[in-house]
Protein backbone atom coordinates (compact mmCIF):
# COMPACT_ATOMS: atom_id res chain seq x y z
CA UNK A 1 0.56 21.03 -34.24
CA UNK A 2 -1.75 22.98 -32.06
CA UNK A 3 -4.60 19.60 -32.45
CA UNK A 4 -1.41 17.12 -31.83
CA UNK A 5 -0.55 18.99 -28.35
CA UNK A 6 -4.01 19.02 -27.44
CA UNK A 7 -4.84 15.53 -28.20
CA UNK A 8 -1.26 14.89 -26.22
CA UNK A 9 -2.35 16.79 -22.62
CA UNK A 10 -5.61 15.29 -23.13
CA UNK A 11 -4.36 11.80 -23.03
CA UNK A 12 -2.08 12.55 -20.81
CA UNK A 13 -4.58 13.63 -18.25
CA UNK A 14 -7.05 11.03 -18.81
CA UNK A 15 -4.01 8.73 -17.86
CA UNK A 16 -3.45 10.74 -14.71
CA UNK A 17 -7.13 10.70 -13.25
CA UNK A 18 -7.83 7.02 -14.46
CA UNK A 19 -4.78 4.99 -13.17
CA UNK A 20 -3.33 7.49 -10.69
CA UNK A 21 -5.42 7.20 -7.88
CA UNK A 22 -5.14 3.41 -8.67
CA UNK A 23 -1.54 3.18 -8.09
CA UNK A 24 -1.84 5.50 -4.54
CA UNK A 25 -4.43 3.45 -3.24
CA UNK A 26 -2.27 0.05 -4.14
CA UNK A 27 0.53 1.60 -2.45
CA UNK A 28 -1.14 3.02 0.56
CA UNK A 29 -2.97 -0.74 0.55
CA UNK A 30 0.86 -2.42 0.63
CA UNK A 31 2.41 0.17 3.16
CA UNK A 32 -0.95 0.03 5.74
CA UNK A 33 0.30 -3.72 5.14
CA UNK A 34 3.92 -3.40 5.79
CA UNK A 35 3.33 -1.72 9.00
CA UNK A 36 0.90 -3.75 10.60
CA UNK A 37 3.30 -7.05 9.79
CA UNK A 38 5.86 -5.26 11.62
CA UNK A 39 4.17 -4.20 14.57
CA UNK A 40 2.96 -7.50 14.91
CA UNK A 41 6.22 -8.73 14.75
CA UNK A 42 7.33 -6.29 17.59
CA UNK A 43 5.03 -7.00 19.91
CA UNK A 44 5.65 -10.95 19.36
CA UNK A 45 9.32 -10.24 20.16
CA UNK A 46 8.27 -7.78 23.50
CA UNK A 47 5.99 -10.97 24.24
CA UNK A 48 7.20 -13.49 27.33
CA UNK A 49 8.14 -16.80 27.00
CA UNK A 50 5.35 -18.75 27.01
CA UNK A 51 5.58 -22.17 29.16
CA UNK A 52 4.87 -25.58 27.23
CA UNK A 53 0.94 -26.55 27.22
CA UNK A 54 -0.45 -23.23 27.36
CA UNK A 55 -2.80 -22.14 24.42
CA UNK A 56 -1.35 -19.54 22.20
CA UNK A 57 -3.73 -17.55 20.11
């Protein structure tokens, strides 16, 4: 039983350090994202009008 829990929290740690930081750094990745789609839509909504012909970058 003893060799069975060990092998367990072995494995279960190896899980943690491999694919762990994967998942944080796909979510922080998705979030940094998220919140630079929204601030640019912000600031296009703060933006004036802009009159017919001028160039729009």
């Amino acid at each position: 039983m003893s060799r069975q829990l060990n092998h367990l929290l072995s494995e279960l740690a190896h899980g943690l350090l491999t694919q762990l930081p994967a998942q944080l750094v796909a979510a922080a990745a998705a979030g940094l994202g998220a919140a630079l789609r929204s601030r640019r839509r912000r600031r296009r909504a703060r933006a004036p009008e802009v009159s017919a012909g001028t160039d729009v970058r």
